[in-house]
PDB file of N, CA and C in Angstrom:
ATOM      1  N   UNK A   1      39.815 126.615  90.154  1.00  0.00           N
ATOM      2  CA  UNK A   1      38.559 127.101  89.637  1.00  0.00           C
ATOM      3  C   UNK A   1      37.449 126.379  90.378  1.00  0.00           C
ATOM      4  N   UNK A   2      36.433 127.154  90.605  1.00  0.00           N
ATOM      5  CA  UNK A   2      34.995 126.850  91.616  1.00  0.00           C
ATOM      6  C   UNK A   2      33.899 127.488  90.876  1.00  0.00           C
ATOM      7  N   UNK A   3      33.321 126.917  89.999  1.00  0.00           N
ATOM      8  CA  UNK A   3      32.437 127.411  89.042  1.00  0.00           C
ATOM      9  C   UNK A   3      33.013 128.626  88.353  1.00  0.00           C
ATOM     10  N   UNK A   4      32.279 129.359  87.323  1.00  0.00           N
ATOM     11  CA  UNK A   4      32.378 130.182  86.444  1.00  0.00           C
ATOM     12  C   UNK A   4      33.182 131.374  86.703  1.00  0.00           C
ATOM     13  N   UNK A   5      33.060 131.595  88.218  1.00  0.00           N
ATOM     14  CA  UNK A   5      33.331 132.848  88.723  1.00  0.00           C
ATOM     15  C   UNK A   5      34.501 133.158  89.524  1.00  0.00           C
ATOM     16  N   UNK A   6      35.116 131.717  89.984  1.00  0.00           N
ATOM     17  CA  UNK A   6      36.115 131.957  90.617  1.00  0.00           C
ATOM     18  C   UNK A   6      37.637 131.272  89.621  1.00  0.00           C
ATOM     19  N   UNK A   7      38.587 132.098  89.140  1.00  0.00           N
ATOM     20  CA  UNK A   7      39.528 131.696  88.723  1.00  0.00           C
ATOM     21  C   UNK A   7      40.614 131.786  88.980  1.00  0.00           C
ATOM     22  N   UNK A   8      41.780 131.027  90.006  1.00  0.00           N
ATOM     23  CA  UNK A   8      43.153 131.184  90.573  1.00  0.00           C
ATOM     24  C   UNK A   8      43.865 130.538  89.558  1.00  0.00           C
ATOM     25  N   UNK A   9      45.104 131.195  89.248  1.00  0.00           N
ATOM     26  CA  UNK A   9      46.358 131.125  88.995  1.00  0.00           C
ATOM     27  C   UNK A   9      47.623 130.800  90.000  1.00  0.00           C
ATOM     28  N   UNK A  10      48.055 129.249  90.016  1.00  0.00           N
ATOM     29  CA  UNK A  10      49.068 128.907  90.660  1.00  0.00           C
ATOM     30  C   UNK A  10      50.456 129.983  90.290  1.00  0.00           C
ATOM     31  N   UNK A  11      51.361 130.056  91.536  1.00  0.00           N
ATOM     32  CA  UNK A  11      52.547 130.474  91.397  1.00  0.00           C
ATOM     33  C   UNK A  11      53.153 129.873  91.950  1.00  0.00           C
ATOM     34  N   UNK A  12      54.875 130.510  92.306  1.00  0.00           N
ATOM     35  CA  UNK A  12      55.949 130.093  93.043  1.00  0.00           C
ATOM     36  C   UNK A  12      55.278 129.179  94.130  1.00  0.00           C
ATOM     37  N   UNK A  13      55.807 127.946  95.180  1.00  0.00           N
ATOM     38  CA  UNK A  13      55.566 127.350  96.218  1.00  0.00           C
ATOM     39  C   UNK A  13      54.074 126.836  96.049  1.00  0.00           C
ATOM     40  N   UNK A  14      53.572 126.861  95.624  1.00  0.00           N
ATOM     41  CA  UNK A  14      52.032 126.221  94.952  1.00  0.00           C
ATOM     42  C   UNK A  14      52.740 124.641  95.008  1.00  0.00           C
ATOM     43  N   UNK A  15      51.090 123.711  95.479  1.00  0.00           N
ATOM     44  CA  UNK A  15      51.967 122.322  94.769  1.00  0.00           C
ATOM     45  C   UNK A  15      51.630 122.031  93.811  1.00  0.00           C
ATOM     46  N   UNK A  16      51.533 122.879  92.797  1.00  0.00           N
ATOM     47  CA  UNK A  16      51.051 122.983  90.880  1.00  0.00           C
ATOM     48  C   UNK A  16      53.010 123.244  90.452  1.00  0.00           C
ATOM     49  N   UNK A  17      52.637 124.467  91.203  1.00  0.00           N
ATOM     50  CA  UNK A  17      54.192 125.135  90.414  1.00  0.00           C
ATOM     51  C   UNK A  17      55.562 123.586  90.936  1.00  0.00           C
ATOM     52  N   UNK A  18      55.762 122.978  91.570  1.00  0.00           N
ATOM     53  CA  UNK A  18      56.090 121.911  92.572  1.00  0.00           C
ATOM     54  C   UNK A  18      55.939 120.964  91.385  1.00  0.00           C
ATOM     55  N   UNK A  19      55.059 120.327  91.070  1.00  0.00           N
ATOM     56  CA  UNK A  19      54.487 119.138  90.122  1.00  0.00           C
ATOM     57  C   UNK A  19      55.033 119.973  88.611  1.00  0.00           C
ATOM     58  N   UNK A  20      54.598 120.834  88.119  1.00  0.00           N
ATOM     59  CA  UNK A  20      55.286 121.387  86.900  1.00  0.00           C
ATOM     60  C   UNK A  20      56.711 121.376  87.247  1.00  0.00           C
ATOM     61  N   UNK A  21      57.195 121.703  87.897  1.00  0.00           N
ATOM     62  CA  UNK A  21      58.961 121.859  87.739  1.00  0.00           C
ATOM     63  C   UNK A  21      59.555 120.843  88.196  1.00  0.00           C
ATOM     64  N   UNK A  22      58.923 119.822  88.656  1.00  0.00           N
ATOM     65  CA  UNK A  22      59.324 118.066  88.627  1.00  0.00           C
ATOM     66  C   UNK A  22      59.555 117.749  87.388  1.00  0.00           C
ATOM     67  N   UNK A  23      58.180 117.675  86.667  1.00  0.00           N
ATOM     68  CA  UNK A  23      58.799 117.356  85.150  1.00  0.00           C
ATOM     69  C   UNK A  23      59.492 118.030  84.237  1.00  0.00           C
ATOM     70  N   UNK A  24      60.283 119.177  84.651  1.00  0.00           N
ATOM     71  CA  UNK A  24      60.702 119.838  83.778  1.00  0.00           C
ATOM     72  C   UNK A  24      60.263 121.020  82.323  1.00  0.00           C
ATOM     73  N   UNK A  25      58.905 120.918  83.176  1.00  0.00           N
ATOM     74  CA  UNK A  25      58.434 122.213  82.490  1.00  0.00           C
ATOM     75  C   UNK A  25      57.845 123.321  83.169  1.00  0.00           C
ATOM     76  N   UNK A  26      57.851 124.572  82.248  1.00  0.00           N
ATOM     77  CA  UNK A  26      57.890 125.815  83.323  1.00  0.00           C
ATOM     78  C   UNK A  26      56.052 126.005  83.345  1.00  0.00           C
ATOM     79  N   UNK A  27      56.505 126.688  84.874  1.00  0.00           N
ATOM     80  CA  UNK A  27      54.792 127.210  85.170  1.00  0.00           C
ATOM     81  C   UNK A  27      54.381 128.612  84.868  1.00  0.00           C
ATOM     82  N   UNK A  28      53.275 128.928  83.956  1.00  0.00           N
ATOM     83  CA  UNK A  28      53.340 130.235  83.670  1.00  0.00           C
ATOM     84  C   UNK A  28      52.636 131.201  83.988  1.00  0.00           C
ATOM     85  N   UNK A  29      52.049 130.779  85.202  1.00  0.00           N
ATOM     86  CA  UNK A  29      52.145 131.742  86.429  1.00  0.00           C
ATOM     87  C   UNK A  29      53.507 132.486  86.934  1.00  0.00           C
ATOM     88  N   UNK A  30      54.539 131.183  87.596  1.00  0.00           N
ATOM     89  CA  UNK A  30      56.059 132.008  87.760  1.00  0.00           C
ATOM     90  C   UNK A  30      56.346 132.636  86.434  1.00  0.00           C
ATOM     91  N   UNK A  31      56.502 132.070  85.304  1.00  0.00           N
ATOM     92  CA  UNK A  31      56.724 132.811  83.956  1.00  0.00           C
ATOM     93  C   UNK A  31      56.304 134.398  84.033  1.00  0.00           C
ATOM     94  N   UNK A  32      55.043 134.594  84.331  1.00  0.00           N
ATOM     95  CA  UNK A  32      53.971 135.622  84.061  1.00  0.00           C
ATOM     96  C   UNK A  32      54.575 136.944  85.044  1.00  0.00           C
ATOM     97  N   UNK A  33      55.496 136.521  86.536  1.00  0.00           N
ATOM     98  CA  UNK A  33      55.548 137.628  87.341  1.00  0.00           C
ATOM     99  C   UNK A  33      54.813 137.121  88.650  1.00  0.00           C
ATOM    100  N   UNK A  34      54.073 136.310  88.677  1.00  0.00           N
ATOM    101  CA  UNK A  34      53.659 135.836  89.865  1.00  0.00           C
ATOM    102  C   UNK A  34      54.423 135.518  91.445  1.00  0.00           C
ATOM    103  N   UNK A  35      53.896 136.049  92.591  1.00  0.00           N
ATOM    104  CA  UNK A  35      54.907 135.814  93.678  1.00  0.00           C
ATOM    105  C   UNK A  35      54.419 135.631  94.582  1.00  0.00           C
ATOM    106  N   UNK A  36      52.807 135.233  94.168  1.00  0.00           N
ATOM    107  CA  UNK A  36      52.237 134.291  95.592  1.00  0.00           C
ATOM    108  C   UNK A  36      51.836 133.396  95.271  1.00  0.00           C
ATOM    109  N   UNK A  37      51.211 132.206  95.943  1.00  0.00           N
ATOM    110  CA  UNK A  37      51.303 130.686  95.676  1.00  0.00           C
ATOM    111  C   UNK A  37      49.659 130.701  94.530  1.00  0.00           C
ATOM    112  N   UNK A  38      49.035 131.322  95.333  1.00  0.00           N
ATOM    113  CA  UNK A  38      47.629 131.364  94.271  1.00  0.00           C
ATOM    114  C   UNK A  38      47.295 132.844  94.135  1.00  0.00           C
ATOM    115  N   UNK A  39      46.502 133.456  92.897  1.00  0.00           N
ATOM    116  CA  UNK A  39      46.021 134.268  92.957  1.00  0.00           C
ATOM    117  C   UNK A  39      44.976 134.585  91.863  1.00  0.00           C
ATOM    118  N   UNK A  40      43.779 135.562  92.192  1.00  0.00           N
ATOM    119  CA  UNK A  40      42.606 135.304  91.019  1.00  0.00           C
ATOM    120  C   UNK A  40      43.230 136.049  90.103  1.00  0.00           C
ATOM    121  N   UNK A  41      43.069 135.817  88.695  1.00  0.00           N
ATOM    122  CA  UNK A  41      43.810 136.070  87.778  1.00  0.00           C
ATOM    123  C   UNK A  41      42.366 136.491  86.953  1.00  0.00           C
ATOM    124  N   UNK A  42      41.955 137.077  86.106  1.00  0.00           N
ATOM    125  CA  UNK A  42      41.626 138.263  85.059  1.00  0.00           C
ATOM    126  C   UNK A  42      41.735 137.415  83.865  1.00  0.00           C
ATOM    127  N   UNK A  43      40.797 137.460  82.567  1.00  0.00           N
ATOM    128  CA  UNK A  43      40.890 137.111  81.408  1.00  0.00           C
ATOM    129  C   UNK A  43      41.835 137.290  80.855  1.00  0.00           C
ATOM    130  N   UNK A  44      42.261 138.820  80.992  1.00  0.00           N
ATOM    131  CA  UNK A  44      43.310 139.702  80.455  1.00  0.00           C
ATOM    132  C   UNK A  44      44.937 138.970  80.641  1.00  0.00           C
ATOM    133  N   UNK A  45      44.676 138.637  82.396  1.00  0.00           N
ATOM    134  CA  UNK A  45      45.876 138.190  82.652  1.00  0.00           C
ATOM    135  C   UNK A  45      46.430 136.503  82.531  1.00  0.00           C
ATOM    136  N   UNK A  46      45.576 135.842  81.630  1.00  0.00           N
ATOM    137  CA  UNK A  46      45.534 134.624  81.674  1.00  0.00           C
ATOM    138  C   UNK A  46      45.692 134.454  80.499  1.00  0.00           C
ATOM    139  N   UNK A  47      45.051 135.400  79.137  1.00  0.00           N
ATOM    140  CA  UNK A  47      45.693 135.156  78.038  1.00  0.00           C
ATOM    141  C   UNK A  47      47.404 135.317  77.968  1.00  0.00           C
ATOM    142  N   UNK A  48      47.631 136.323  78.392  1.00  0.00           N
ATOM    143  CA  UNK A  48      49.184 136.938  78.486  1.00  0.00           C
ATOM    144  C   UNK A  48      49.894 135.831  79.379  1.00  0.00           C
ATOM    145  N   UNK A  49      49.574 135.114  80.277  1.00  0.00           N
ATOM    146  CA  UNK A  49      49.931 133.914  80.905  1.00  0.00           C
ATOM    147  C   UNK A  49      50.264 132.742  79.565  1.00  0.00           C
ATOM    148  N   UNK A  50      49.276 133.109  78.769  1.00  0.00           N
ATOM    149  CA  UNK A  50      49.900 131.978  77.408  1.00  0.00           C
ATOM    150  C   UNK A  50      50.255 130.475  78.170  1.00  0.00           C
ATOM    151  N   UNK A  51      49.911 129.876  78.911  1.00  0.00           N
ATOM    152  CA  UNK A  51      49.775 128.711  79.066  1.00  0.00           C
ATOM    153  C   UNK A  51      49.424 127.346  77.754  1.00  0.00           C
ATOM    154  N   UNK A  52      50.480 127.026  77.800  1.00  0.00           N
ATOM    155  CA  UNK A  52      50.224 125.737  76.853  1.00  0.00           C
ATOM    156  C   UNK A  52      49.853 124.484  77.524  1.00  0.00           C
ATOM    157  N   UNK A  53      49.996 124.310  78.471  1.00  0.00           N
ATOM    158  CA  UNK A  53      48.677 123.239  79.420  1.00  0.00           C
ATOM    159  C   UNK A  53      48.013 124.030  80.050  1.00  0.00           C
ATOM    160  N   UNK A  54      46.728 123.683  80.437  1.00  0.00           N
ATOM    161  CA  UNK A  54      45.943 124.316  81.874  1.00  0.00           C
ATOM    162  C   UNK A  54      46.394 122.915  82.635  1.00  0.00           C
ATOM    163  N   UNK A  55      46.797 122.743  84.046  1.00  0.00           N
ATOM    164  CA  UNK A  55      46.590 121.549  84.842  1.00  0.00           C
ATOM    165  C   UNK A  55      45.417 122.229  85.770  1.00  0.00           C
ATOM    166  N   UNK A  56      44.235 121.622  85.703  1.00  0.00           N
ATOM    167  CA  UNK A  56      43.445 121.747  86.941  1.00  0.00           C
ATOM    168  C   UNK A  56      42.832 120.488  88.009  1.00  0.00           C
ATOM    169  N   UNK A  57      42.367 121.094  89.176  1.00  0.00           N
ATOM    170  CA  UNK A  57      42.223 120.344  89.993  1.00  0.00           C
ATOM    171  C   UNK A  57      40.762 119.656  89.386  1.00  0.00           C
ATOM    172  N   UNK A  58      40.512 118.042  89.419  1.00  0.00           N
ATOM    173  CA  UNK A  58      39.546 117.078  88.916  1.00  0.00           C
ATOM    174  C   UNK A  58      38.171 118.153  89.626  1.00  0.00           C
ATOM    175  N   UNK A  59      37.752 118.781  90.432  1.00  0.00           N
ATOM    176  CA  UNK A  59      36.937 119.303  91.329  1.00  0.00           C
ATOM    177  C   UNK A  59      36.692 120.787  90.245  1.00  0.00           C
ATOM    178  N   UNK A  60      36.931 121.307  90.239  1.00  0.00           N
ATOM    179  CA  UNK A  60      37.253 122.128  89.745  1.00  0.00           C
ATOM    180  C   UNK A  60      37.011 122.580  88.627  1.00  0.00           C
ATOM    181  N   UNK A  61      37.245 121.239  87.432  1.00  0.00           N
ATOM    182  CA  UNK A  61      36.698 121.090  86.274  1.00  0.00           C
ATOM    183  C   UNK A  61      35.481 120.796  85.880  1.00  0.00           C
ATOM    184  N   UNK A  62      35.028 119.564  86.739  1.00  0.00           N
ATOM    185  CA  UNK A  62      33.711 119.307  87.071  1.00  0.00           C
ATOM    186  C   UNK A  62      32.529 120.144  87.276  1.00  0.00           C
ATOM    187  N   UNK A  63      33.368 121.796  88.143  1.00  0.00           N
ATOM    188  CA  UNK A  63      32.049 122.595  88.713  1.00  0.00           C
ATOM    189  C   UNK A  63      32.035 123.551  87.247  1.00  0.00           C
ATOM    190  N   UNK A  64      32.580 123.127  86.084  1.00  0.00           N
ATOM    191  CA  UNK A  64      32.372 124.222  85.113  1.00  0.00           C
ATOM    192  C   UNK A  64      31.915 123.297  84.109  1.00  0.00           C
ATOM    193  N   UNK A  65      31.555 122.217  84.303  1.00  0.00           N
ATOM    194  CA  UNK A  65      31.324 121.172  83.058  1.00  0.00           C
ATOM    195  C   UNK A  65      32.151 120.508  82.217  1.00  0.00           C
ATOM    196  N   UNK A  66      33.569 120.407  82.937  1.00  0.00           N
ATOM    197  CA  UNK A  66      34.143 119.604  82.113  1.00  0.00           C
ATOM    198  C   UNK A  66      34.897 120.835  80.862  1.00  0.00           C
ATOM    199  N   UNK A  67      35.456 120.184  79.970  1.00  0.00           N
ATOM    200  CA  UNK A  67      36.497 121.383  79.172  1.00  0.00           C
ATOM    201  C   UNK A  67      35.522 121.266  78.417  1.00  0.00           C
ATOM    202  N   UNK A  68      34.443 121.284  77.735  1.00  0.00           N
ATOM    203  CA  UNK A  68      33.632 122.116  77.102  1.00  0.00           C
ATOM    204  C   UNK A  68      32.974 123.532  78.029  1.00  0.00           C
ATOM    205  N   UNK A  69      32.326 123.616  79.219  1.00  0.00           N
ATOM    206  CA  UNK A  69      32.371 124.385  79.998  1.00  0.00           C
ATOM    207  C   UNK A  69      33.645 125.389  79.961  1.00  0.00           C
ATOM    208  N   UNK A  70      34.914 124.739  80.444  1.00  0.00           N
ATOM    209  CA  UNK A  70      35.876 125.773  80.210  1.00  0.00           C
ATOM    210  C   UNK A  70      36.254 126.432  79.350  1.00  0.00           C
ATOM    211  N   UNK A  71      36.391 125.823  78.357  1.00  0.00           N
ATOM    212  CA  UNK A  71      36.428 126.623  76.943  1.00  0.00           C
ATOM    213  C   UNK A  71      35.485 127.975  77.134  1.00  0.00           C
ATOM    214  N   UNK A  72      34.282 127.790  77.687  1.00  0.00           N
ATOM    215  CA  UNK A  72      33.332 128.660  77.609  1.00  0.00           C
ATOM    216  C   UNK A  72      33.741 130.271  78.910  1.00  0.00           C
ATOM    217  N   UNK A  73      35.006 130.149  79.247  1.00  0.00           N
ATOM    218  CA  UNK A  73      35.335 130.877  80.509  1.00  0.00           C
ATOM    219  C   UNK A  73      36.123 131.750  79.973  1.00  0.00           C
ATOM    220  N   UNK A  74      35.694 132.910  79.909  1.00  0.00           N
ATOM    221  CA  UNK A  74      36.752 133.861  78.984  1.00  0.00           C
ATOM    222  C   UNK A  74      38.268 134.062  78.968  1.00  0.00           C
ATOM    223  N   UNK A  75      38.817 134.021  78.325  1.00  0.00           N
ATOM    224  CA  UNK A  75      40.220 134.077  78.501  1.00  0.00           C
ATOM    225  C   UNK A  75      40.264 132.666  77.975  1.00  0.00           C
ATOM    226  N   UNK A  76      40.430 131.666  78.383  1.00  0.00           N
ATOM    227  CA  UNK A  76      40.621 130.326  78.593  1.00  0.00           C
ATOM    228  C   UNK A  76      40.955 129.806  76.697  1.00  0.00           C
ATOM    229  N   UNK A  77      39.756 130.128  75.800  1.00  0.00           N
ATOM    230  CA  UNK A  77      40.191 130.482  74.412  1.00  0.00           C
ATOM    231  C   UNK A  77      40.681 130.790  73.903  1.00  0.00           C
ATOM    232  N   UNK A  78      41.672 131.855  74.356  1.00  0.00           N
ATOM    233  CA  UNK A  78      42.658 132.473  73.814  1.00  0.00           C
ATOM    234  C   UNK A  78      43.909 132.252  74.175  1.00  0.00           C
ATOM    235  N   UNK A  79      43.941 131.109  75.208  1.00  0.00           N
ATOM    236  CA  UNK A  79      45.446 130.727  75.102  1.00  0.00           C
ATOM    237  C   UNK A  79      45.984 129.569  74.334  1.00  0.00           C
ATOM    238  N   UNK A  80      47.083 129.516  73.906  1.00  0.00           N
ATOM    239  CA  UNK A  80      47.343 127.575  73.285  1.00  0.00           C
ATOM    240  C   UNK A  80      46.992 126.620  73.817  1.00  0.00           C
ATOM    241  N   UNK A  81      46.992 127.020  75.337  1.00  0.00           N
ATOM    242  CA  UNK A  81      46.194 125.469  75.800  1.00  0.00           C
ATOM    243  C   UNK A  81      44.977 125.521  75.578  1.00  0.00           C
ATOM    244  N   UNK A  82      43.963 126.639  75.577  1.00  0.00           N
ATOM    245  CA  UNK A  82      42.411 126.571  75.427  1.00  0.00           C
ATOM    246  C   UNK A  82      42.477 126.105  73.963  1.00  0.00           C
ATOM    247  N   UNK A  83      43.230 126.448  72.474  1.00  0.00           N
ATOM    248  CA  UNK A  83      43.200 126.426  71.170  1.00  0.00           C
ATOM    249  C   UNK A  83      43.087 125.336  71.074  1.00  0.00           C
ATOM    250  N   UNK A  84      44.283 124.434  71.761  1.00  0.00           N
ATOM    251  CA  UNK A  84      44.351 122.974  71.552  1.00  0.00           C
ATOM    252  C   UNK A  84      43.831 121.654  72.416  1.00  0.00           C
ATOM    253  N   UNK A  85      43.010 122.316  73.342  1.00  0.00           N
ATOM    254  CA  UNK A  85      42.146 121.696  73.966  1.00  0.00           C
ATOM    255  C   UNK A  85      43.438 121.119  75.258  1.00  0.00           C
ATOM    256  N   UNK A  86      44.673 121.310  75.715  1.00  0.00           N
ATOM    257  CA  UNK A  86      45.158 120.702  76.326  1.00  0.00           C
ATOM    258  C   UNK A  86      44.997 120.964  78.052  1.00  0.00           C
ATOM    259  N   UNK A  87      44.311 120.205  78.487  1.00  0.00           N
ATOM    260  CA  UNK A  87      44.016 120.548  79.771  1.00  0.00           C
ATOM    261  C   UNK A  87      44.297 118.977  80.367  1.00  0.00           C
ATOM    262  N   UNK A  88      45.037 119.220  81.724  1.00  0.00           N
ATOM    263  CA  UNK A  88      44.908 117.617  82.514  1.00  0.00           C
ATOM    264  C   UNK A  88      44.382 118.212  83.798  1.00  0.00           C
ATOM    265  N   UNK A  89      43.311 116.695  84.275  1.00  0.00           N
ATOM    266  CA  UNK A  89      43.187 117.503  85.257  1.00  0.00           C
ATOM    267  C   UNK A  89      43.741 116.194  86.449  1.00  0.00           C
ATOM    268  N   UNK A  90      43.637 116.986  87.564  1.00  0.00           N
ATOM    269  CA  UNK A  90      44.632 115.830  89.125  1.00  0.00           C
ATOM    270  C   UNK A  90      43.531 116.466  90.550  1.00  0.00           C
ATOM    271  N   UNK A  91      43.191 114.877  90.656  1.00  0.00           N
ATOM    272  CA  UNK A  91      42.422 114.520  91.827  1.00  0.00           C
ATOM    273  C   UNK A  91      42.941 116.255  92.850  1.00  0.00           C
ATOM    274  N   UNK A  92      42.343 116.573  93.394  1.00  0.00           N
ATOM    275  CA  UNK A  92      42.539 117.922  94.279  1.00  0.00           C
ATOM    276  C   UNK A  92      43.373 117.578  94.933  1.00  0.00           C
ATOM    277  N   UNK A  93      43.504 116.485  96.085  1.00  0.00           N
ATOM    278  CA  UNK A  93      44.050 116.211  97.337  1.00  0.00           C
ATOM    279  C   UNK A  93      46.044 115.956  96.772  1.00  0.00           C
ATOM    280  N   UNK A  94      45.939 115.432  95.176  1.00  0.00           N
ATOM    281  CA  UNK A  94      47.105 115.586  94.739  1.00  0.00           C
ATOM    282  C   UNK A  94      48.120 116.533  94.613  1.00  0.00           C
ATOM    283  N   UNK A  95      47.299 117.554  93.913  1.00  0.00           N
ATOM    284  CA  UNK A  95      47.460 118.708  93.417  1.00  0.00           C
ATOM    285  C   UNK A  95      47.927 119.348  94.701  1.00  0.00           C
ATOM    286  N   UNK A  96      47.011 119.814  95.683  1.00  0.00           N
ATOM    287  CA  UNK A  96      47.477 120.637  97.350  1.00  0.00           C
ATOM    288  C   UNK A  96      48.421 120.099  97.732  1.00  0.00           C
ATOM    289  N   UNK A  97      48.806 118.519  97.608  1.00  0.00           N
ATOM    290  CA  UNK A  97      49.609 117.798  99.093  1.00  0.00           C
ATOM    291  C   UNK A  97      50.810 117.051  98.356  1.00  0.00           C
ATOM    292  N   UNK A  98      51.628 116.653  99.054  1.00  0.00           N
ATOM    293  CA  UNK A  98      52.147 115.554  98.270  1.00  0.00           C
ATOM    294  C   UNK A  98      52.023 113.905  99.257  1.00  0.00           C
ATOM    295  N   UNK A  99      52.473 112.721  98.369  1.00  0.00           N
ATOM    296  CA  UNK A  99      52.557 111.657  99.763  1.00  0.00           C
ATOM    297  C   UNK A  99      52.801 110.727  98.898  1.00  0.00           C
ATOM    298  N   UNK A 100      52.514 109.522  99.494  1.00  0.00           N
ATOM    299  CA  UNK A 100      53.750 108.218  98.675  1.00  0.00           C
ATOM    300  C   UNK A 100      53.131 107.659  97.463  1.00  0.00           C
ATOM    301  N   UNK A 101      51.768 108.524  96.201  1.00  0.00           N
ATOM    302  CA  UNK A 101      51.771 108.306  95.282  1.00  0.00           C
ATOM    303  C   UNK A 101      52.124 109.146  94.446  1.00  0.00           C
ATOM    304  N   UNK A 102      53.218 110.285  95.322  1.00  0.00           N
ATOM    305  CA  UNK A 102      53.821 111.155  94.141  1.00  0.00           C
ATOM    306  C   UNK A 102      54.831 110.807  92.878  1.00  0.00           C
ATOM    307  N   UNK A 103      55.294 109.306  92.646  1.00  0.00           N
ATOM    308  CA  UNK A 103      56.358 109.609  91.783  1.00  0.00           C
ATOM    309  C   UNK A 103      55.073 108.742  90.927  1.00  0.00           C
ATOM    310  N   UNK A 104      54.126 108.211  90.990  1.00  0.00           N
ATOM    311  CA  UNK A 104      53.222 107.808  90.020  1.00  0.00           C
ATOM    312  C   UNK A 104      52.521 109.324  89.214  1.00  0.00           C
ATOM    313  N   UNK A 105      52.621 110.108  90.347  1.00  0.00           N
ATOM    314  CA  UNK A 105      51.643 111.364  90.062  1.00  0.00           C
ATOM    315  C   UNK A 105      52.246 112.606  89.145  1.00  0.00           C
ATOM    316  N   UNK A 106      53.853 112.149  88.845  1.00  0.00           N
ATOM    317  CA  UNK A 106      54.590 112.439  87.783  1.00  0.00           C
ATOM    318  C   UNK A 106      55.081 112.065  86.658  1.00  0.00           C
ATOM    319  N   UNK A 107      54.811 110.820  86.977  1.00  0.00           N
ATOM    320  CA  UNK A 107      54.698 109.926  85.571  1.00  0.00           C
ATOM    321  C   UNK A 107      53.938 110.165  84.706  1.00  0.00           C
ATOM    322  N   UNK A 108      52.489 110.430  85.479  1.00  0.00           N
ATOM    323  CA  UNK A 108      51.255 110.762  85.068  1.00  0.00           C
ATOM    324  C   UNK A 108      51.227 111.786  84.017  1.00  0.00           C
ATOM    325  N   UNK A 109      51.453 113.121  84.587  1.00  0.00           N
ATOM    326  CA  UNK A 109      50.927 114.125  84.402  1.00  0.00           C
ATOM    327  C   UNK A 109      52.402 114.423  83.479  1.00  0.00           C
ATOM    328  N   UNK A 110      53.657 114.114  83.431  1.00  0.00           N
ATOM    329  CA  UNK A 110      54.681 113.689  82.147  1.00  0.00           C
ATOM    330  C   UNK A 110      54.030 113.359  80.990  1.00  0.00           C
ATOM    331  N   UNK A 111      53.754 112.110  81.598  1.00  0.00           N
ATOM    332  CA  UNK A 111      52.863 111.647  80.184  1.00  0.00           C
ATOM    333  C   UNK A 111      51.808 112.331  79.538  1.00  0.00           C
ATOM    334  N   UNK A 112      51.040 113.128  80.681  1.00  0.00           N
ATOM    335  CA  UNK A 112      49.974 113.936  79.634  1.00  0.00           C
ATOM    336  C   UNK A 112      50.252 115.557  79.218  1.00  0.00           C
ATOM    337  N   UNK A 113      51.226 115.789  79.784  1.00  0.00           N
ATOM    338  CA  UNK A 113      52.072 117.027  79.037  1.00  0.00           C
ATOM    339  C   UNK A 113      52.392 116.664  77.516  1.00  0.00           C
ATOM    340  N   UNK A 114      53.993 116.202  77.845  1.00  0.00           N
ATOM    341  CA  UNK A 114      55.214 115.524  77.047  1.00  0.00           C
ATOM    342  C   UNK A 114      54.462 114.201  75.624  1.00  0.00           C
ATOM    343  N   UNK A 115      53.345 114.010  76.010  1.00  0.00           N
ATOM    344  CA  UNK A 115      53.458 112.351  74.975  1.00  0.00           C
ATOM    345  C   UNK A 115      52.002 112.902  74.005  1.00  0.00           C
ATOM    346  N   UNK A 116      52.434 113.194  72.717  1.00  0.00           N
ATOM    347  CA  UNK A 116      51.335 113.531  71.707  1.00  0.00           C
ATOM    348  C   UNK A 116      49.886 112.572  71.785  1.00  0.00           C
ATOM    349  N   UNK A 117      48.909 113.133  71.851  1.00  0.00           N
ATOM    350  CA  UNK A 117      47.547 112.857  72.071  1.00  0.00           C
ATOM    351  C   UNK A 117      47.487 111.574  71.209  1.00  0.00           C
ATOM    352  N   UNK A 118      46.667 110.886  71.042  1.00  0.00           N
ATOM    353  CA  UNK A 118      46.754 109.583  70.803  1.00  0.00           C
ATOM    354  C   UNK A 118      45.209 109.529  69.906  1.00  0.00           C
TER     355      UNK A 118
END
């Protein structure tokens, strides 16, 4: 996401979909039918995506204000992750690449899936 207007949906070979299926949970983009690595995705098609995390890139979140901003992005409300506020977000350069702070960068983002809010 790049302000208000631009919204991609990771899929297959993405290094989102890559980082989700490290820790053992599914991405629901691949879930959804997806079969390219990114693609702009539709209100429509993002509720039906039913995502119970959003992971977005730290950049990304920022250009919409942070998850009060997002909340405000249609669709985004109507999934379990918008309901329950669960969004993490990962430095950009993480998210695109991988390199030798990846097994920290799964610990991480484990922990903010998998470990009840505090």
């Amino acid at each position: 996401m790049r302000g208000p207007a631009i919204k991609m949906l990771a899929g297959p070979g993405s290094g989102a979909d890559a980082l989700i299926e490290a820790i053992g949970a599914r991405d629901a983009g691949v879930e959804s039918g997806l079969t390219e690595q990114f693609v702009p995705v539709t209100s429509e098609a993002l509720i039906a995506a039913a995502p119970d995390v959003i992971l977005m890139m730290t950049k990304g979140l920022q250009s919409i204000g942070g998850i009060d901003g997002l909340e405000q992005i249609p669709g985004i409300a109507q999934t379990p992750a918008g309901q329950q506020r669960r969004v993490v977000d990962m430095d950009d350069g993480t998210v695109l690449s991988f390199g030798p702070n990846t097994g920290k960068v799964l610990a991480a983002l484990s922990k903010a899936v998998y470990e009840p809010a505090s």
